[in-house]
Structures are given as structure tokens and as C-alpha cells.
N, C-alpha and C. Protein backbone atom coordinates (compact mmCIF):
# COMPACT_ATOMS: atom_id res chain seq x y z
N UNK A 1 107.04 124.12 67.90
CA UNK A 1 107.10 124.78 69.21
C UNK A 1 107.98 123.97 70.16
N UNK A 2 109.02 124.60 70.43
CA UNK A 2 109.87 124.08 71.56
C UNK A 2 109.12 123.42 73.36
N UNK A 3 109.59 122.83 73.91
CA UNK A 3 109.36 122.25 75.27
C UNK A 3 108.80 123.65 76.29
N UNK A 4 110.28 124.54 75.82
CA UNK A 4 109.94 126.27 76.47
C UNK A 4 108.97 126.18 76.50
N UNK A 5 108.89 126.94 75.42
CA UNK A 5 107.43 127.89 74.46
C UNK A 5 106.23 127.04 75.11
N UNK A 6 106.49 125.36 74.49
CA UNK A 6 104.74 125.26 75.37
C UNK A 6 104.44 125.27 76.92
N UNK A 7 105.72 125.39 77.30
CA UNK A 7 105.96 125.64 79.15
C UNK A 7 104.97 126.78 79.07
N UNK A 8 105.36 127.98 78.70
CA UNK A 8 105.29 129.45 78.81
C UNK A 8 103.82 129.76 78.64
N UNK A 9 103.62 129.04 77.83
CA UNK A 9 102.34 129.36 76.98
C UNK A 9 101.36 129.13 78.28
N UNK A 10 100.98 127.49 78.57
CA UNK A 10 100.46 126.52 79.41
C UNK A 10 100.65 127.72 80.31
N UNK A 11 102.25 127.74 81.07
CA UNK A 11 101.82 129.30 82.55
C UNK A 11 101.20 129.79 82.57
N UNK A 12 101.09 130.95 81.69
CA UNK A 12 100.35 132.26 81.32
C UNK A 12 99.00 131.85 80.87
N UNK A 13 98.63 131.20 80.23
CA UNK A 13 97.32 130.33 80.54
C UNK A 13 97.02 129.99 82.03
N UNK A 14 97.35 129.29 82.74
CA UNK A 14 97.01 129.19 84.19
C UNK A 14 96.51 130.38 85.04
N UNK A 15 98.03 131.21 84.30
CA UNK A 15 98.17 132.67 85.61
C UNK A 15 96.61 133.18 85.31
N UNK A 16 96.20 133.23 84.13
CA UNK A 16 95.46 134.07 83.31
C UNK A 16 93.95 132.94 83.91
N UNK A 17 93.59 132.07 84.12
CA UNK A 17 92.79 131.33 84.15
C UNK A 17 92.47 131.75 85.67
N UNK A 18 93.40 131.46 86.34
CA UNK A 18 93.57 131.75 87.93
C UNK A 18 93.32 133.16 88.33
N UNK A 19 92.92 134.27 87.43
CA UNK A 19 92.97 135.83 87.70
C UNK A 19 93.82 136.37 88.62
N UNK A 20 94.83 135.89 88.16
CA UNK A 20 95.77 136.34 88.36
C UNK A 20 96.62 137.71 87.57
N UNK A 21 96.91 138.76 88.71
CA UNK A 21 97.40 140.16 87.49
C UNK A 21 99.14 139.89 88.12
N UNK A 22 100.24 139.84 87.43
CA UNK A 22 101.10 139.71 88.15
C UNK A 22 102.04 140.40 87.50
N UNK A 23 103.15 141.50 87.92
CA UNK A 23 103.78 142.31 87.12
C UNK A 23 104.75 141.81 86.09
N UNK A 24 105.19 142.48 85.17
CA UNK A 24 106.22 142.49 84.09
C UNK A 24 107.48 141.60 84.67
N UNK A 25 107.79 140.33 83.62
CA UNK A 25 108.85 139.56 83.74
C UNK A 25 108.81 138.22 84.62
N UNK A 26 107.16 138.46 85.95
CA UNK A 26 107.35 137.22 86.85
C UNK A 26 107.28 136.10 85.73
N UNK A 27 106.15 136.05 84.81
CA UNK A 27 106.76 134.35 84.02
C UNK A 27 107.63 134.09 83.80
N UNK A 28 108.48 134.80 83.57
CA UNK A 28 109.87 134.62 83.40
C UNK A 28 110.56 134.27 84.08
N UNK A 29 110.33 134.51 85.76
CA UNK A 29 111.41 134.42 86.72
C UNK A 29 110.44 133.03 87.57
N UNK A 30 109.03 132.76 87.14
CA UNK A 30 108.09 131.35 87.26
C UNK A 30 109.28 130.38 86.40
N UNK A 31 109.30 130.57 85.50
CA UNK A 31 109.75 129.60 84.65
C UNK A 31 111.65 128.88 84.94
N UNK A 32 112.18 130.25 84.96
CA UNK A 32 113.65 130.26 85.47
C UNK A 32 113.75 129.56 86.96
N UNK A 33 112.54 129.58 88.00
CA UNK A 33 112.54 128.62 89.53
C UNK A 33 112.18 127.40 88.85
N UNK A 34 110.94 127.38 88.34
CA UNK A 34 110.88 125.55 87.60
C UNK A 34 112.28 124.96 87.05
N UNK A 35 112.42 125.77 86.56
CA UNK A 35 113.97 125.23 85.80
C UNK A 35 115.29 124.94 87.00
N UNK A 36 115.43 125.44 87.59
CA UNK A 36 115.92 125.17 88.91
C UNK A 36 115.73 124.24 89.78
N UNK A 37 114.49 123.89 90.08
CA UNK A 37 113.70 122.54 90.19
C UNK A 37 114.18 121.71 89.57
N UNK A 38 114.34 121.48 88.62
CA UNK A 38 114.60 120.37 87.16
C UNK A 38 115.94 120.03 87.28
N UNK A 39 116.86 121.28 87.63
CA UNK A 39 118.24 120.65 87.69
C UNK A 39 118.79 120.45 88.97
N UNK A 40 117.75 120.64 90.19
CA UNK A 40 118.36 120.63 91.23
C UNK A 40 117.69 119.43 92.01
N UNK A 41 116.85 118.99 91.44
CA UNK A 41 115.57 118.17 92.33
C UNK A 41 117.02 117.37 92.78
N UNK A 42 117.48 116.21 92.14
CA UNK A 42 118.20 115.42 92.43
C UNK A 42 118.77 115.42 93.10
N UNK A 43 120.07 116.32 93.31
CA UNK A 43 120.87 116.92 94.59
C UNK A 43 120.56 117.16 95.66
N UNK A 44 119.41 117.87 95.87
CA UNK A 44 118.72 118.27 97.00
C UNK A 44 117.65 117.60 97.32
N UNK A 45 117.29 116.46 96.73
CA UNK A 45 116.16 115.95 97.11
C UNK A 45 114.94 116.77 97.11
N UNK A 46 114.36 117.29 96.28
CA UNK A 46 113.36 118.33 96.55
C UNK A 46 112.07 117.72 96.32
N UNK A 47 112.09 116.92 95.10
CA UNK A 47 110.79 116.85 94.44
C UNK A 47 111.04 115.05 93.97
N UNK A 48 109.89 114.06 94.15
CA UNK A 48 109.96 112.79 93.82
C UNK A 48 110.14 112.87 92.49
N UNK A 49 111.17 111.77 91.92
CA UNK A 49 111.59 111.12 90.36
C UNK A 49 110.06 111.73 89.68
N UNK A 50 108.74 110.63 90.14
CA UNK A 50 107.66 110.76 89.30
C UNK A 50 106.85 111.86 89.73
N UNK A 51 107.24 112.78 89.90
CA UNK A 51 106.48 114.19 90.11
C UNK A 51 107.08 115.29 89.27
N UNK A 52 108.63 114.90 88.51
CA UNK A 52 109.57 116.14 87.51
C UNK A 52 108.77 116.69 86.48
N UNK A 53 108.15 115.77 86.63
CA UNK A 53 107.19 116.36 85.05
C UNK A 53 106.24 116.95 85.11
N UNK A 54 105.57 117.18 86.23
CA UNK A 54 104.52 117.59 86.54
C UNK A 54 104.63 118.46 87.32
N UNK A 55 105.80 119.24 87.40
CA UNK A 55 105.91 120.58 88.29
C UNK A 55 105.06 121.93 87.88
N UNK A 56 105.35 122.47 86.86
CA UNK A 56 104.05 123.45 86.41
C UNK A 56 102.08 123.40 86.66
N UNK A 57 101.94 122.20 86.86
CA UNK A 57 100.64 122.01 87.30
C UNK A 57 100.44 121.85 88.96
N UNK A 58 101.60 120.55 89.33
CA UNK A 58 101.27 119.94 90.77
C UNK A 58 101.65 120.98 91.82
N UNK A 59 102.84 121.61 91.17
CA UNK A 59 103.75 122.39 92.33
C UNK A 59 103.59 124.02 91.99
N UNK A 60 103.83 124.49 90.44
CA UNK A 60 104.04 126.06 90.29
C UNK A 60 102.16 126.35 90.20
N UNK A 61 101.59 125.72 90.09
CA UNK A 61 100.33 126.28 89.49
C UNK A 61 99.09 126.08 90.51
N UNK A 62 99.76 125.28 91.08
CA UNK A 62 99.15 124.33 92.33
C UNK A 62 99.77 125.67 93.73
N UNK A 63 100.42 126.14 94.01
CA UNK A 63 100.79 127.31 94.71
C UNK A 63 100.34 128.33 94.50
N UNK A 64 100.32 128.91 93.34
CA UNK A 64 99.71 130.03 92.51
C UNK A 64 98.01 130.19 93.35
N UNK A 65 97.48 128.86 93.65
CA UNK A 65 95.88 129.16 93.29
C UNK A 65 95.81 129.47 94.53
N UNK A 66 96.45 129.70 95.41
CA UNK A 66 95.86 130.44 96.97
C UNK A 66 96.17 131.92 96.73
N UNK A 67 96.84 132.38 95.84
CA UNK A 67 97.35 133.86 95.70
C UNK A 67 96.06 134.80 96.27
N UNK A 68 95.13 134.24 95.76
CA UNK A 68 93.64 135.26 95.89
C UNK A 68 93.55 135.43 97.36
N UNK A 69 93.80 134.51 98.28
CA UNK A 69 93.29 134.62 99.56
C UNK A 69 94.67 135.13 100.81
N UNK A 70 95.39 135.66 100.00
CA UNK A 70 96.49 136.08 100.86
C UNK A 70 95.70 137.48 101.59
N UNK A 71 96.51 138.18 102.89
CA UNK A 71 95.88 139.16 103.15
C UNK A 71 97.03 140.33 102.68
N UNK A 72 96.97 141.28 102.94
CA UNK A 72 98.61 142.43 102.95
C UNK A 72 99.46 142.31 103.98
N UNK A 73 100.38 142.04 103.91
CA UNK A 73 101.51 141.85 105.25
C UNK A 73 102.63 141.06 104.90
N UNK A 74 102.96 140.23 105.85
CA UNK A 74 103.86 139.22 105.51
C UNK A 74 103.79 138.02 105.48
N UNK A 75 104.42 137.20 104.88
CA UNK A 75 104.11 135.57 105.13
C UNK A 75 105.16 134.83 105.42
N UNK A 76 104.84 133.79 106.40
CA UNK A 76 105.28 132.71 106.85
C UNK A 76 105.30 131.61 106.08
N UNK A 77 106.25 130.90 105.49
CA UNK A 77 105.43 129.67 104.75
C UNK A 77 106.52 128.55 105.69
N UNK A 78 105.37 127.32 106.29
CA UNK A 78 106.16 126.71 107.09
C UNK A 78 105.82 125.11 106.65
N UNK A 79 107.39 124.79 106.87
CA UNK A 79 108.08 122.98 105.84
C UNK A 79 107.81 123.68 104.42
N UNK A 80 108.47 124.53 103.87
CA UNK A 80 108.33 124.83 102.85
C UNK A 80 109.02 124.16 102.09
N UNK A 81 109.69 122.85 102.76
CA UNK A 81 110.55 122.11 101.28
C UNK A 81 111.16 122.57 99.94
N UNK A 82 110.76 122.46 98.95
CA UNK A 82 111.54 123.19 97.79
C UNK A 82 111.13 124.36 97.65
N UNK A 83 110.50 125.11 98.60
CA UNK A 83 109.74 126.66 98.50
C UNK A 83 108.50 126.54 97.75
N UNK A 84 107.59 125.56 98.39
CA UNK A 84 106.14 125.44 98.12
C UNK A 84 105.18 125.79 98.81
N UNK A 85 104.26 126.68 99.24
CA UNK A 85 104.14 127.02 98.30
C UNK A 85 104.89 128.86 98.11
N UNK A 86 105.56 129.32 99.07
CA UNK A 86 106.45 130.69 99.23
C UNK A 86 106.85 131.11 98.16
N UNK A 87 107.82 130.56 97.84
CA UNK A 87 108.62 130.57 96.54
C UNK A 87 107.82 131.52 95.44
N UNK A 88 106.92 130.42 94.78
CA UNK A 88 106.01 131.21 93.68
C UNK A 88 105.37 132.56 94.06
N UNK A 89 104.58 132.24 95.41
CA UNK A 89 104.04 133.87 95.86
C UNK A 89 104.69 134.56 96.42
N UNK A 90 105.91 134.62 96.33
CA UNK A 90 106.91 135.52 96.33
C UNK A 90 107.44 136.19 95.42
N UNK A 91 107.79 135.28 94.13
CA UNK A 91 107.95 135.99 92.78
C UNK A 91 106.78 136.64 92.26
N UNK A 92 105.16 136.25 92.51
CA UNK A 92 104.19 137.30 91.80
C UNK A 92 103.99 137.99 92.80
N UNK A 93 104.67 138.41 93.95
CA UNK A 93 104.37 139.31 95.05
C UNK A 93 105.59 140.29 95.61
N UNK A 94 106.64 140.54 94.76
CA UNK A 94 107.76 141.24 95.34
C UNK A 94 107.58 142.19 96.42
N UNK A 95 106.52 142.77 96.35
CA UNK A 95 106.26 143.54 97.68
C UNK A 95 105.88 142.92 98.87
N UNK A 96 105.67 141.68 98.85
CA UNK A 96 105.51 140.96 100.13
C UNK A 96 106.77 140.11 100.90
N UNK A 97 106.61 140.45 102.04
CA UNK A 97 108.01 139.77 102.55
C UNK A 97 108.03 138.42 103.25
N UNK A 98 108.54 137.47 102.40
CA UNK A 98 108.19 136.06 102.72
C UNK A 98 109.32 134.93 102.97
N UNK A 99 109.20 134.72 104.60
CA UNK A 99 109.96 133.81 105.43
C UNK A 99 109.77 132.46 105.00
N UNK A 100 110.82 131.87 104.60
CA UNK A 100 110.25 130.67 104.18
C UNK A 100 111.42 129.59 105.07
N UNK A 101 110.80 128.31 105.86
CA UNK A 101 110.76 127.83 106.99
C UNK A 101 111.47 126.70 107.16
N UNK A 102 112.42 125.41 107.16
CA UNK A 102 112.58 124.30 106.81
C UNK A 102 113.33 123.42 108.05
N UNK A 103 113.24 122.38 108.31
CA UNK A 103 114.48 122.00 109.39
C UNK A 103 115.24 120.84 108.44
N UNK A 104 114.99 120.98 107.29
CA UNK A 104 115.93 120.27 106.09
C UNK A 104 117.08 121.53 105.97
N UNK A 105 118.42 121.36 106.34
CA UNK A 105 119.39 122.14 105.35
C UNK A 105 119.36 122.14 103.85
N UNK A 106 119.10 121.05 103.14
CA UNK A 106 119.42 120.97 101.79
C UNK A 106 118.42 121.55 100.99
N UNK A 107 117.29 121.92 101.77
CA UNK A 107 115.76 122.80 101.20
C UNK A 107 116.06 123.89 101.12
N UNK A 108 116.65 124.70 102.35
CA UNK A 108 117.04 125.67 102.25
C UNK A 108 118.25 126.22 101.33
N UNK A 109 119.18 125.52 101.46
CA UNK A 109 120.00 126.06 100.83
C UNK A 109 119.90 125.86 99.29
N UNK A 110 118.58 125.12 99.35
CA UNK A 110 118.34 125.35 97.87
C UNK A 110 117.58 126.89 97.24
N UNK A 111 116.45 127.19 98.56
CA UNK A 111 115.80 128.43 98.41
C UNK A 111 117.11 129.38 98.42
N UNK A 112 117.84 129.16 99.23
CA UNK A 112 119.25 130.86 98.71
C UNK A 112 120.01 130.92 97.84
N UNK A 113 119.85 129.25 96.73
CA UNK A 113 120.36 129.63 95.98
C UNK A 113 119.39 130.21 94.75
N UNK A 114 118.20 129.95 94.69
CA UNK A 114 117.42 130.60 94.04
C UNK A 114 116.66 131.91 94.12
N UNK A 115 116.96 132.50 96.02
CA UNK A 115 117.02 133.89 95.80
C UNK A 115 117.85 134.73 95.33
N UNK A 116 119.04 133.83 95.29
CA UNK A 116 120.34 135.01 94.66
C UNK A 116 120.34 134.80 93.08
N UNK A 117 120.19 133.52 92.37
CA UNK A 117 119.78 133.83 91.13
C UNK A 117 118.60 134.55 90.79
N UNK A 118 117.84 134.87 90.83
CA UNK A 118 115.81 135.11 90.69
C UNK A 118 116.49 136.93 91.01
N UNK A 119 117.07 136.90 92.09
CA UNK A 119 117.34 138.63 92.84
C UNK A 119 115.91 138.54 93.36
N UNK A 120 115.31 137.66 94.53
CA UNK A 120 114.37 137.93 94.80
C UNK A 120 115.01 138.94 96.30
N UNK A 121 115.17 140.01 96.65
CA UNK A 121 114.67 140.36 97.96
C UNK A 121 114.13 140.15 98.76
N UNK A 122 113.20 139.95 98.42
CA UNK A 122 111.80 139.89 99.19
C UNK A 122 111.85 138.55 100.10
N UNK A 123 112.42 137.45 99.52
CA UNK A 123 112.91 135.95 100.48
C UNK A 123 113.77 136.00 101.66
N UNK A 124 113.02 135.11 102.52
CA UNK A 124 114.24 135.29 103.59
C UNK A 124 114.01 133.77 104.14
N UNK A 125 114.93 132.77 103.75
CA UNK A 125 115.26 131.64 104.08
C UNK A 125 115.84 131.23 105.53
N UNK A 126 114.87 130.51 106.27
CA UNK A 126 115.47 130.31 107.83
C UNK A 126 115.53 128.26 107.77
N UNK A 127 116.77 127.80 108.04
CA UNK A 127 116.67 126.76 108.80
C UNK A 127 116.67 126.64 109.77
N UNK A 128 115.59 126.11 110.32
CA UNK A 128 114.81 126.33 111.46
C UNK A 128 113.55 125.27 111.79
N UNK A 129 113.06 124.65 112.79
CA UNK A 129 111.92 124.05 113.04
C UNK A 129 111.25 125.40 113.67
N UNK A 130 109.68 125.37 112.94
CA UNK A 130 109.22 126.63 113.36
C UNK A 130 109.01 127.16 114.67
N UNK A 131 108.81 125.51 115.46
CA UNK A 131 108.88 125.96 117.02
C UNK A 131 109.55 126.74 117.73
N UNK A 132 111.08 126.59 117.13
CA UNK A 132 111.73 127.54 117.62
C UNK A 132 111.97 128.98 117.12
N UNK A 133 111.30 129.05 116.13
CA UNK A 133 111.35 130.12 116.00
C UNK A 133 110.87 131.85 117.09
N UNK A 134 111.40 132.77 117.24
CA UNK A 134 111.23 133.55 117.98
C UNK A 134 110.02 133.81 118.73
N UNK A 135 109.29 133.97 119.85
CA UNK A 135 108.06 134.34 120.49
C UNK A 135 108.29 135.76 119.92
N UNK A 136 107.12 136.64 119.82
CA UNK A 136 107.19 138.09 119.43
C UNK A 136 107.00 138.56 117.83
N UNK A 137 107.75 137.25 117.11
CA UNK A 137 107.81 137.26 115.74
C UNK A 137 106.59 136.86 114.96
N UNK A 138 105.74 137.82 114.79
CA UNK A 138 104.21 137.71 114.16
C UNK A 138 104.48 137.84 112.79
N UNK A 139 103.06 137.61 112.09
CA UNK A 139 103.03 137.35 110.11
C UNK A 139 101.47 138.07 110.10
N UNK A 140 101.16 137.77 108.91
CA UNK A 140 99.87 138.42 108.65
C UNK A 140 99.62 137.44 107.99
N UNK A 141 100.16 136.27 107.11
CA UNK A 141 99.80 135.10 106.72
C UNK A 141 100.85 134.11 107.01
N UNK A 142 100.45 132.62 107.26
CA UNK A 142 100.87 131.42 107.26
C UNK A 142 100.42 130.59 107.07
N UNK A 143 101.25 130.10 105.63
CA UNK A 143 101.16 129.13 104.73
C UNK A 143 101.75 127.38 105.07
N UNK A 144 101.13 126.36 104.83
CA UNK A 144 101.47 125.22 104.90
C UNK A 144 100.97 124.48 103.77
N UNK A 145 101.94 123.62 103.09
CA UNK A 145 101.45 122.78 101.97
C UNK A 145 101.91 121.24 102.29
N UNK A 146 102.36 120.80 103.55
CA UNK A 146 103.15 119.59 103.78
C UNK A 146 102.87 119.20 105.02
N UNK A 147 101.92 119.79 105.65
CA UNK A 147 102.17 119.64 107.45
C UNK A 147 101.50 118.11 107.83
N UNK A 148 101.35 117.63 108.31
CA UNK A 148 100.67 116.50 108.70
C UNK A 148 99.04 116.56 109.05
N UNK A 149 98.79 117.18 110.21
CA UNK A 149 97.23 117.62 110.26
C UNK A 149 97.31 119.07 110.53
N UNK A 150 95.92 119.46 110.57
CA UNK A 150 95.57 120.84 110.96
C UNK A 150 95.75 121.36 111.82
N UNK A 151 95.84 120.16 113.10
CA UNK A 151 95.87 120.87 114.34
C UNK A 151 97.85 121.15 114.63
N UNK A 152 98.24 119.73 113.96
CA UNK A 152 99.82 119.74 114.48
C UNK A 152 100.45 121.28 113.76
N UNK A 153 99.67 121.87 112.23
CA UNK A 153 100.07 122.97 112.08
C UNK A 153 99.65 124.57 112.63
N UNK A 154 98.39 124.52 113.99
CA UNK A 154 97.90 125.32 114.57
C UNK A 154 99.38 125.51 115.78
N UNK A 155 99.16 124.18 116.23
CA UNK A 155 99.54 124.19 117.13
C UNK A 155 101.15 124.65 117.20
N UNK A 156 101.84 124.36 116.34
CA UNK A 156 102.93 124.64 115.64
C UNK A 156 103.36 125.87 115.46
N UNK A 157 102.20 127.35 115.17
CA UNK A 157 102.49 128.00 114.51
C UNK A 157 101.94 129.08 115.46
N UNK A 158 101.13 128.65 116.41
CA UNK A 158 100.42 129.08 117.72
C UNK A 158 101.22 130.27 118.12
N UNK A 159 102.61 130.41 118.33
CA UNK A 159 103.11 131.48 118.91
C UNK A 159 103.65 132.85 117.99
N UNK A 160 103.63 132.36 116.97
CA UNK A 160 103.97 133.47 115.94
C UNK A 160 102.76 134.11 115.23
N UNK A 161 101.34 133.57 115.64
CA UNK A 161 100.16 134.14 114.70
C UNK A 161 99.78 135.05 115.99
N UNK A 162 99.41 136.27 115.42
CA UNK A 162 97.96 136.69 115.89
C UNK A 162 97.02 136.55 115.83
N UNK A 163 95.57 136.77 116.49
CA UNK A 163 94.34 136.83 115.89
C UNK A 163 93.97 137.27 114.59
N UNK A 164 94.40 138.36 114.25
CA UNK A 164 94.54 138.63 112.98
C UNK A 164 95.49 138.04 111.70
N UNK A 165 96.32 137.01 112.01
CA UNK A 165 96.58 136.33 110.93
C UNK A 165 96.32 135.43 110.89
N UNK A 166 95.97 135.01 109.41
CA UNK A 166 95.32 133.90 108.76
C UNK A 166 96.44 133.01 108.38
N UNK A 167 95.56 131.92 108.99
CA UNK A 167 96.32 130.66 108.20
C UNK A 167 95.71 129.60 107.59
N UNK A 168 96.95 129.55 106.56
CA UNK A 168 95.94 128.92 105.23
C UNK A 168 96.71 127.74 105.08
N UNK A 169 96.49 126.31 105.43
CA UNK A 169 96.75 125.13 104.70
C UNK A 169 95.99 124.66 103.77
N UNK A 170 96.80 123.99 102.85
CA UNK A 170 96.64 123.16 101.79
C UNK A 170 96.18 122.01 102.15
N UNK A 171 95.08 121.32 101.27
CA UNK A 171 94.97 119.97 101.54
C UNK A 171 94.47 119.31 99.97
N UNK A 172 94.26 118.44 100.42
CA UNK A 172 93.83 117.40 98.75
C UNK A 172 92.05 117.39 99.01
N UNK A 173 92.16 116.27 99.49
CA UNK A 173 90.38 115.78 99.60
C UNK A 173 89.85 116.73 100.66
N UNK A 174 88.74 117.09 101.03
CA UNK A 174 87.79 118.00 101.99
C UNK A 174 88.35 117.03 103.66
N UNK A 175 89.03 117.67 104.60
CA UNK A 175 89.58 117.06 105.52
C UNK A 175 89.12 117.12 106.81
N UNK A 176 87.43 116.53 106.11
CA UNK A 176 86.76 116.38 107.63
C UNK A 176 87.14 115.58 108.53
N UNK A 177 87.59 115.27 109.19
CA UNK A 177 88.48 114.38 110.36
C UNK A 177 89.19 115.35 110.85
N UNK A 178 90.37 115.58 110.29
CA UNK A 178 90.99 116.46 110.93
C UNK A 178 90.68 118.24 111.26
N UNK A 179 89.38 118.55 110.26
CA UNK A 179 88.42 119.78 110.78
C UNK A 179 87.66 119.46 112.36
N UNK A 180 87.23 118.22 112.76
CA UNK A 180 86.69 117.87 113.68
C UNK A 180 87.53 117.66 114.63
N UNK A 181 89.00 117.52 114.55
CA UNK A 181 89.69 117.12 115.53
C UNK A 181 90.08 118.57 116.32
N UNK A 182 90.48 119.50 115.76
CA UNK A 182 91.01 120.95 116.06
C UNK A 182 90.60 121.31 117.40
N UNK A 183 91.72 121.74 117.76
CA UNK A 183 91.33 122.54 119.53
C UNK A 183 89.73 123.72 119.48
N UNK A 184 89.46 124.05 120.35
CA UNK A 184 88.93 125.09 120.73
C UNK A 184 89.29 126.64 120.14
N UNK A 185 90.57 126.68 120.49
CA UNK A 185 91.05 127.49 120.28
C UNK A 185 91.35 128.30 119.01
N UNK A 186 91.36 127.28 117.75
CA UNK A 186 91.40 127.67 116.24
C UNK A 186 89.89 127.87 115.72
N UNK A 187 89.89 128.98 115.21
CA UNK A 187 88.30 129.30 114.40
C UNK A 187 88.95 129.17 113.06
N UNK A 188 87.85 128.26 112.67
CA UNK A 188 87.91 128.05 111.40
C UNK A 188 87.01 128.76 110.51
N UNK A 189 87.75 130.01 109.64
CA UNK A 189 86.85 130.94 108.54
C UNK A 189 85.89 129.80 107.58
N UNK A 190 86.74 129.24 107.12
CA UNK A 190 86.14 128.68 105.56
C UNK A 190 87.04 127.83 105.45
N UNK A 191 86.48 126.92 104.37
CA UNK A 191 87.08 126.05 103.24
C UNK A 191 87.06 125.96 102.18
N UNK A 192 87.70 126.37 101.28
CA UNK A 192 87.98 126.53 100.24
C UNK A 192 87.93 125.61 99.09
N UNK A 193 87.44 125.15 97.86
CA UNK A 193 87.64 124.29 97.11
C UNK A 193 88.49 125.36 95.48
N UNK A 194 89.43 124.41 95.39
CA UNK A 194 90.66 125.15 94.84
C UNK A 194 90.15 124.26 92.99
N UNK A 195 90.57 125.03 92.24
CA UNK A 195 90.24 124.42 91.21
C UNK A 195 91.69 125.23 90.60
N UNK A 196 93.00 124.26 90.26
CA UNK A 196 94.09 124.35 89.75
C UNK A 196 93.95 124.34 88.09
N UNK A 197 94.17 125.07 87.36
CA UNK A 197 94.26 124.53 86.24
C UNK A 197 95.19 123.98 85.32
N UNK A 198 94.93 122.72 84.65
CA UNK A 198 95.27 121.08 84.39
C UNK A 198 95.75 120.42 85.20
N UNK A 199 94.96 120.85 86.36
CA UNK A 199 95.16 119.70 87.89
C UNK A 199 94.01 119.02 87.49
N UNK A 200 93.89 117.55 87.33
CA UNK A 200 92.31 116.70 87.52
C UNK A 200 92.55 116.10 88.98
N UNK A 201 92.76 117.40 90.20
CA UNK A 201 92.10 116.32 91.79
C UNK A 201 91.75 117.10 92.57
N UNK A 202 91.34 116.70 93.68
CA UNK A 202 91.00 117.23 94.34
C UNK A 202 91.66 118.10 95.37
N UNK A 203 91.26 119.92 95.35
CA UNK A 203 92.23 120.79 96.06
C UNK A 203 91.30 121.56 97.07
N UNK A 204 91.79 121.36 98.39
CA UNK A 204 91.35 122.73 99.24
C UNK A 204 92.20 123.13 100.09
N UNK A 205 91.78 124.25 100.74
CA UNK A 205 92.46 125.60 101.59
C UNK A 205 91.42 125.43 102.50
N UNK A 206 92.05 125.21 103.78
CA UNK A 206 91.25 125.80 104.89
C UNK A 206 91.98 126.97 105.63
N UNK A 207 91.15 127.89 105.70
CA UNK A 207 91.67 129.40 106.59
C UNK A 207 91.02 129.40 107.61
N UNK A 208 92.20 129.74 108.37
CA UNK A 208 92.01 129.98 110.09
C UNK A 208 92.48 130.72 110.67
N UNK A 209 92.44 130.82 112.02
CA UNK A 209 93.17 131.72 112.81
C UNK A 209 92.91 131.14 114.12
N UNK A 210 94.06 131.78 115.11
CA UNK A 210 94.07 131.30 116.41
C UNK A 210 93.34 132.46 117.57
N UNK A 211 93.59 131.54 118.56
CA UNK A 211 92.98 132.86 119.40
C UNK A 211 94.05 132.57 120.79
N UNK A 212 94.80 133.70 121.09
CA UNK A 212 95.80 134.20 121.76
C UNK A 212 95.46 133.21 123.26
């Protein structure tokens, strides 16, 4: 069995572990962005030397596991760096339309070059710090996998959410400190404990929302 093949296999195991239903060809077009990753990390700085190997678990599979808690609409994914976690839930989500955020040029222009290979549509790559991004310009989800704390990504993202959109950061260990630090203003739904599969650490999602 080739390097591929046990790539492919291991995915579709995950996707499949993760209940995940995702249409005809996305492993394919999962596998073809990893691969992109692999030859681009370097150039663009995307991904650390000792993390190349571990992209299908840390990064593609490790993105994958919030899929469940998206709502219908659109998404924001903000410091999306190499398109983490956007990227992936964009390819098992073609019907969703997903802004993905960076004030790195070399991030981005790595995401357009992988929407024009992939033919994803559905991507829409902004360099941009999100602050500035437009007042008026609402999501139905916003995603963070890199932000610093909870509040710097409330606060951050404050003018583009509604009450009704959820926002979902990523974290590692359960991030009581920075759950306790949060304004007034952010209600916090839940916390999530994420169980990646052939991740051995610790993963959660906290979902929130602001209040206008």
C-alpha cells in the first residue's frame, strides 16, 4: 500500500468516525488541499517543519470535527492562516459560503491559489485584519482556530456577528481563565469536548454569541 492509499484510507476513516456524510469526490479534493500544504508549507510559511507530518490528524481532521456544530448560512473563518479551519469546511460544504480572513498576504494568496485549483466557489479569500472589515457585513458562523483569547476574538468580531450568529473557537485544554475573563456582553452556549480521531489531546469548542 502506497503513502496515498494509506492517506485515503486513514481520511475516510476519520470522516466516517466523525459522522460525517460529505458528497461525492470531497476526499479527493481533502486530500489534493493536504497535498498543497506539503508543497507549499515552505514558501508560504504555513505550517511548522515538525507539524508536515501530521497534517491529516492535527490540521485536516482536527477542522473537520466542528463540522457538526456549524449552523446554515455563512461563515467567517478569522486568522485563518493556511485555511484552518475554512478551507476543509468548505470543501465538505460547497453550499456554504466561506470568507476566509488573514492580515498575512502569503496565507492568502495561498488560499487563491487553492481555490482556483480545488474550483472551490464557494471561497472567498480577504486580506484583511478583521477589524476592518465592513460594519453591516454579518455571518451566521465565525470560526477561529489561532486567536489569542476568547475575549480578544469576541471583541474582534463584535461588529460583524449578530445575536444570532454563533461563534465557535477552537481551543486545546478546557479554557477556564479565559471563560472567566469574557465581557458581559458574550453568552456563552456551551463547551464542547472534541474528540479528533488519531488526535491523543486535548480538544474543545466553545460557542457563543454576542449581544448587539
Amino acid at each position: 500500500m502506497t503513502g496515498k492509499q494509506s492517506e485515503q484510507i486513514k481520511l475516510e476513516s476519520g470522516i466516517e468516525r466523525l459522522g460525517l456524510d460529505v458528497p461525492s469526490g470531497v476526499v479527493q479534493k481533502l486530500l489534493d488541499f493536504m497535498a498543497q500544504l506539503k508543497e507549499w508549507s515552505g514558501t508560504y510559511n504555513l505550517v511548522a517543519p515538525g507539524e508536515r507530518g501530521f497534517l491529516l490528524t492535527r490540521h485536516l481532521l482536527d477542522s473537520l470535527s466542528i463540522a457538526g456544530f456549524l449552523q446554515q448560512g455563512s461563515l467567517l473563518d478569522v486568522g485563518t492562516g493556511a485555511g484552518l479551519p475554512g478551507l476543509p469546511l468548505a470543501i465538505i460544504k460547497p453550499e456554504m459560503e466561506v470568507t476566509l480572513i488573514d492580515s498575512a498576504g502569503k496565507k492568502i494568496r495561498f488560499i487563491r491559489h487553492v481555490g482556483r485549483t480545488l474550483k472551490l466557489a464557494n471561497v472567498h479569500p480577504l486580506h484583511l485584519r478583521v477589524e476592518k472589515l465592513a460594519d453591516g457585513q454579518t455571518f451566521a458562523n465565525i470560526t477561529s482556530r489561532a486567536f489569542a483569547t476568547l475575549t480578544d476574538f469576541a471583541v474582534a468580531v463584535r461588529h460583524c456577528a449578530e445575536p444570532s450568529t454563533r461563534l465557535m473557537a477552537m481551543k486545546g485544554v478546557y479554557p477556564d481563565r479565559e471563560l472567566e475573563k469574557l465581557p458581559d456582553w458574550v453568552n456563552v452556549q456551551s463547551v464542547e469536548s472534541l474528540t479528533v480521531p488519531y488526535l491523543h489531546a486535548e480538544r474543545h469548542l466553545v460557542l457563543m454569541s454576542v449581544s448587539n
